[in-house]
N, C-alpha and C. Protein backbone atom coordinates (compact mmCIF):
# COMPACT_ATOMS: atom_id res chain seq x y z
N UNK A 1 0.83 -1.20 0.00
CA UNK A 1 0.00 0.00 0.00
C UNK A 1 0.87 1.26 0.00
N UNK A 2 2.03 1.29 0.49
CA UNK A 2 2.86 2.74 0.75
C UNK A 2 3.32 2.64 -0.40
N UNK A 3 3.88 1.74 -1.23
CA UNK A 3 4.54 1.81 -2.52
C UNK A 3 3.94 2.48 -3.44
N UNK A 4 2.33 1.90 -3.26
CA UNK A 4 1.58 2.01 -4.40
C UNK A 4 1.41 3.94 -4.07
N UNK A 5 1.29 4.30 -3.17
CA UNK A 5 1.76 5.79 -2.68
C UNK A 5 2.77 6.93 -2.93
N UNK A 6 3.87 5.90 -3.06
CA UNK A 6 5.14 6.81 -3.32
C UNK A 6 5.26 7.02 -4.99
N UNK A 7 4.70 5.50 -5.18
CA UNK A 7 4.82 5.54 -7.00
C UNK A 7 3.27 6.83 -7.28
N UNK A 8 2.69 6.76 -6.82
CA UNK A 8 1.19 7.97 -7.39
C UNK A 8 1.92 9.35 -6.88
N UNK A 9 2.69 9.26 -6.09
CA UNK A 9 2.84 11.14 -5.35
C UNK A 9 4.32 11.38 -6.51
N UNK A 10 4.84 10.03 -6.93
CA UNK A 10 6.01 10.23 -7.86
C UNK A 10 5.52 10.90 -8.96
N UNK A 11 4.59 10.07 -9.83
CA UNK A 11 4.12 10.29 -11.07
C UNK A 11 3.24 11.62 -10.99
N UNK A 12 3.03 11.91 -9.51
CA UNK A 12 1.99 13.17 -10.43
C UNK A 12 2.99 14.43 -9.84
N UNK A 13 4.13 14.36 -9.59
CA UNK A 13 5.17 15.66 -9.23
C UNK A 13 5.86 15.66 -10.53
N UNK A 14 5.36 14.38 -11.55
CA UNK A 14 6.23 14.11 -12.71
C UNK A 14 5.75 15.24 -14.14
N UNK A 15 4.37 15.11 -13.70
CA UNK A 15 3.38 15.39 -14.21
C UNK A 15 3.14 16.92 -14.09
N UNK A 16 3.56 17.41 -13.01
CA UNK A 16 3.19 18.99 -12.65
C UNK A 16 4.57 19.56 -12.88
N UNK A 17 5.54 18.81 -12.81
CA UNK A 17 6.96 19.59 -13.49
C UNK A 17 6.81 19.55 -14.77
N UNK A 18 6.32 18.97 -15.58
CA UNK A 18 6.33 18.75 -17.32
C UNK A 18 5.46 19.69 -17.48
N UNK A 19 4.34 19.66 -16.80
CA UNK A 19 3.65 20.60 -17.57
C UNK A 19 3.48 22.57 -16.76
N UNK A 20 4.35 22.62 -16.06
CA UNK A 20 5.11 23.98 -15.49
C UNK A 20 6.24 23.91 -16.38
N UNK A 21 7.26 23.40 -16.47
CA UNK A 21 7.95 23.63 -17.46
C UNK A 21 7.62 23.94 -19.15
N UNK A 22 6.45 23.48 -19.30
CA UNK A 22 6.11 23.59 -20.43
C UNK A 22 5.48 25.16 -21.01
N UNK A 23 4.61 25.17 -19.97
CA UNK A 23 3.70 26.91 -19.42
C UNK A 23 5.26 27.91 -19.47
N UNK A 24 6.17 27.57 -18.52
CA UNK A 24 7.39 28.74 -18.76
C UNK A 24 7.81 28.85 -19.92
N UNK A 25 8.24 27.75 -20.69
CA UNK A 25 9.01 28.20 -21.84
C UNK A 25 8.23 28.39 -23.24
N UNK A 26 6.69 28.84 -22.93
CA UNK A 26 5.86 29.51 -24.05
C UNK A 26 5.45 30.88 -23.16
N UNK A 27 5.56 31.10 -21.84
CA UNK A 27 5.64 32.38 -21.47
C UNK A 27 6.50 33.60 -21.67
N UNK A 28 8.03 32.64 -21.62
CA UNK A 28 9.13 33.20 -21.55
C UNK A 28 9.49 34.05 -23.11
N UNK A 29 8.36 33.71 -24.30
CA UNK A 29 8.14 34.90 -25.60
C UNK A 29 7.82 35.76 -25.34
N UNK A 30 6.67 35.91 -24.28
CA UNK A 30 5.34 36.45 -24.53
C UNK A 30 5.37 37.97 -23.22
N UNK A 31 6.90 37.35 -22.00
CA UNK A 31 6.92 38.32 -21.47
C UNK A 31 7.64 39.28 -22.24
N UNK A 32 7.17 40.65 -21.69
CA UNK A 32 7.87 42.33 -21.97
C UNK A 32 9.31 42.04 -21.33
N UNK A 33 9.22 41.49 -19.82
CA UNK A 33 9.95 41.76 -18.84
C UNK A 33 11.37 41.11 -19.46
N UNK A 34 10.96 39.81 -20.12
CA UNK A 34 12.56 39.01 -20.78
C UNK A 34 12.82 39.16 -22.22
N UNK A 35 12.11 40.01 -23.00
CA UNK A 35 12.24 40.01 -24.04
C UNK A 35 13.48 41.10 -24.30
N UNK A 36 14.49 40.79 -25.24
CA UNK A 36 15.61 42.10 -24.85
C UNK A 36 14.53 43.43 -25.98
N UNK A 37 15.23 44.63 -25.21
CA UNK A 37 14.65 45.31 -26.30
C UNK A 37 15.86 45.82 -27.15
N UNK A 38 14.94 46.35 -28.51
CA UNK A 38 15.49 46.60 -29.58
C UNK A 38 15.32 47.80 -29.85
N UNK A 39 16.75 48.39 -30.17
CA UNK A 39 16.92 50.14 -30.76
C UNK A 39 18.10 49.71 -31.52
N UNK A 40 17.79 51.08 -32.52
CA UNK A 40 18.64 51.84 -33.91
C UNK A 40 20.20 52.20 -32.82
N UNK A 41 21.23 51.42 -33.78
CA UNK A 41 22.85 52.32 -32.70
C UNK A 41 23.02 52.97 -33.73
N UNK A 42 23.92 54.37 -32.79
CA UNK A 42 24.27 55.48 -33.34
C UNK A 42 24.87 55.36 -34.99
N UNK A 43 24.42 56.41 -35.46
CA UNK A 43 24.35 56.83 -37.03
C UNK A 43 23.28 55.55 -37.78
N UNK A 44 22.58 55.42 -37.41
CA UNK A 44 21.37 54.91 -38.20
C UNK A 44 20.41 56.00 -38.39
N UNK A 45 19.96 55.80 -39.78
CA UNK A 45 18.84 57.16 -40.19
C UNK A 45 17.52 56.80 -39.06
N UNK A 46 16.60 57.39 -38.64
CA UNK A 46 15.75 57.57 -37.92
C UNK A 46 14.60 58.72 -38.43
N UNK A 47 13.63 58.53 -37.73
CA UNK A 47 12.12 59.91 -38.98
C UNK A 47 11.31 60.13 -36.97
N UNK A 48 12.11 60.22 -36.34
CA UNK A 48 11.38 60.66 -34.74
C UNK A 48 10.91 59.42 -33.91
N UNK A 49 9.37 60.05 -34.02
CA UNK A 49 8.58 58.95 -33.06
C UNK A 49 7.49 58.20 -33.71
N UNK A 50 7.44 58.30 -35.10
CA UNK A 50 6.68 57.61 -35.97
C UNK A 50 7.65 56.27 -36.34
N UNK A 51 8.82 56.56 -36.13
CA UNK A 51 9.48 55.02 -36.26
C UNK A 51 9.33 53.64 -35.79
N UNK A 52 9.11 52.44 -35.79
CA UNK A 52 8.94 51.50 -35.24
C UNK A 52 10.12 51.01 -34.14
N UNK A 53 11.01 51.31 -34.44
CA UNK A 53 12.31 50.72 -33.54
C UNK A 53 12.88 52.16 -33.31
N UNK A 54 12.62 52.10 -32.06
CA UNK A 54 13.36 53.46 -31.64
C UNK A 54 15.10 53.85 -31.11
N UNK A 55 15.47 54.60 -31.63
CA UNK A 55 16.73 54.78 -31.24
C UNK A 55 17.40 54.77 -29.89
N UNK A 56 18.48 53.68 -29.93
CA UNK A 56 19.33 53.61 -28.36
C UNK A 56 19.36 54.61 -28.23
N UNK A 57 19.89 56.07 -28.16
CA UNK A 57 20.14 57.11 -27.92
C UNK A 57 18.54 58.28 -28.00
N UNK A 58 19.10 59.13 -28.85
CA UNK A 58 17.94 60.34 -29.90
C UNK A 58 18.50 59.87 -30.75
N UNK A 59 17.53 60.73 -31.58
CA UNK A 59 16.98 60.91 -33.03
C UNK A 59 17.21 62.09 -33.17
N UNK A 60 18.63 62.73 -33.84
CA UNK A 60 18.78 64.05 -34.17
C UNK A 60 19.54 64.31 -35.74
N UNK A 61 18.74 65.65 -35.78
CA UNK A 61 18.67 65.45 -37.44
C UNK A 61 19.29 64.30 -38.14
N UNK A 62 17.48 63.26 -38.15
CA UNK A 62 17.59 62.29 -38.56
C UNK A 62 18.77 60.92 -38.77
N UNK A 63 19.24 61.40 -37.67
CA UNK A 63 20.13 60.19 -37.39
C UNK A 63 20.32 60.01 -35.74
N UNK A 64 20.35 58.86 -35.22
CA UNK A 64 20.70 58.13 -34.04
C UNK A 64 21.79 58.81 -33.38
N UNK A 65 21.77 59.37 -32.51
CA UNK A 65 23.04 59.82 -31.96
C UNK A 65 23.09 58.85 -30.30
């Protein structure tokens, strides 16, 4: 009877790590927090704040500084 116990509390810690591991590494896209962000490095042309990828730095006359 305890076996049959240790083997059920085994299989279902087996079961809740596979599928937590699974949940993190389709979260781990989806967060802001780990996603690196992305900017223009200096001397890339730039058009302000209508740009999609905004400049590491400013945006002065039209280039990344």
């Amino acid at each position: 009877m305890n076996m049959k116990i240790l083997v059920l509390v085994a299989v279902l810690c087996l079961v809740v790590s596979t599928h937590a591991e699974r949940h993190s590494k389709t979260d781990m896209g989806d967060s802001p927090m780990i996603q690196e962000r992305k900017c223009l490095p200096p001397g890339k042309p730039c058009y302000g704040a209508t740009q999609k990828i905004p400049c590491c730095g400013v945006c002065s006359h039209n280039n990344c500084t």
